[in-house]
Protein backbone atom coordinates (compact mmCIF):
# COMPACT_ATOMS: atom_id res chain seq x y z
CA UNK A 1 117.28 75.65 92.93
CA UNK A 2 115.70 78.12 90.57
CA UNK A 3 117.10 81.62 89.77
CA UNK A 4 113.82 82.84 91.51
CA UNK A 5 113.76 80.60 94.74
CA UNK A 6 114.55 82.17 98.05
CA UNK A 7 116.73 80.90 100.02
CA UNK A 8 117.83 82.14 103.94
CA UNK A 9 120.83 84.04 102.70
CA UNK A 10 118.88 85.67 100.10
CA UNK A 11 115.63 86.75 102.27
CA UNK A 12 119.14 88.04 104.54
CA UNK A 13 119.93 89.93 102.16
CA UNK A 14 116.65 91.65 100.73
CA UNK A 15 115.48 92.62 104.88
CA UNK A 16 119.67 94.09 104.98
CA UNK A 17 118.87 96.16 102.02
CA UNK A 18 115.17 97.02 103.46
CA UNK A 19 117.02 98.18 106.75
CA UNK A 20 119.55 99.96 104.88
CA UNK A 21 117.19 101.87 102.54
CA UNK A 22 114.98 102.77 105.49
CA UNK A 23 117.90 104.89 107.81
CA UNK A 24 119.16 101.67 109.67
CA UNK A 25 116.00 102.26 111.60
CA UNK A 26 112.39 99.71 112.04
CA UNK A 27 111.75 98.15 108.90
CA UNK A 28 107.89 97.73 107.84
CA UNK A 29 108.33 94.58 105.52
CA UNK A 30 104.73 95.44 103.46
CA UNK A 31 106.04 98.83 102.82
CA UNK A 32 108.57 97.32 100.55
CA UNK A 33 107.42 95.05 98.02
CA UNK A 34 110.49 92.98 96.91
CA UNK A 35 110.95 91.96 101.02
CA UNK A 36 107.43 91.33 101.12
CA UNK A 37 107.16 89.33 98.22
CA UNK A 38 110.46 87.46 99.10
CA UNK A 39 108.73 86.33 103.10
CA UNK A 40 105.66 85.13 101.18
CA UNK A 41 107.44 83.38 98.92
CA UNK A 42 109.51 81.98 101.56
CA UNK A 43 107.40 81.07 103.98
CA UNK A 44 105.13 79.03 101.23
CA UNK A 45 108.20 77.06 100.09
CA UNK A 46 109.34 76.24 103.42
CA UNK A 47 105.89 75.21 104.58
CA UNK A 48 106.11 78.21 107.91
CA UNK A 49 104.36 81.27 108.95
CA UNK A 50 104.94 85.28 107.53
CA UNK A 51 106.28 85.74 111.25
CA UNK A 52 109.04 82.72 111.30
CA UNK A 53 110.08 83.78 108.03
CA UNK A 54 110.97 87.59 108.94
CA UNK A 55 112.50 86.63 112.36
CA UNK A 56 114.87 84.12 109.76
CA UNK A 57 114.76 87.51 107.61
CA UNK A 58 116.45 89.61 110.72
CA UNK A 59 118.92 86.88 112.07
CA UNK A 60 122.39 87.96 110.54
């Protein structure tokens, strides 16, 4: 595992801190880039869709 692969915990974490940064409210992943770039990344290494990897994203 490279320092830049993304892993369940840490797509977890980057849609928490999306959530937290937008009021604990809806979070638009393509309005911020790190989360976005993070379920693309994700769903490419795991071989699944943009979808599967944001509902993984928003089970804590």
């Amino acid at each position: 595992m490279g320092l830049f692969d993304v892993n369940d915990e840490k797509l977890k974490a980057l849609y928490h801190r999306a959530w937290v940064e937008s009021g604990m409210g809806f979070v638009e992943p393509r309005k911020y880039d790190y989360l976005n770039r993070a379920l693309m990344q994700y769903a490419r290494e795991n071989g699944c869709s943009y979808d599967r990897a944001l509902m993984i994203a928003k089970t804590i």
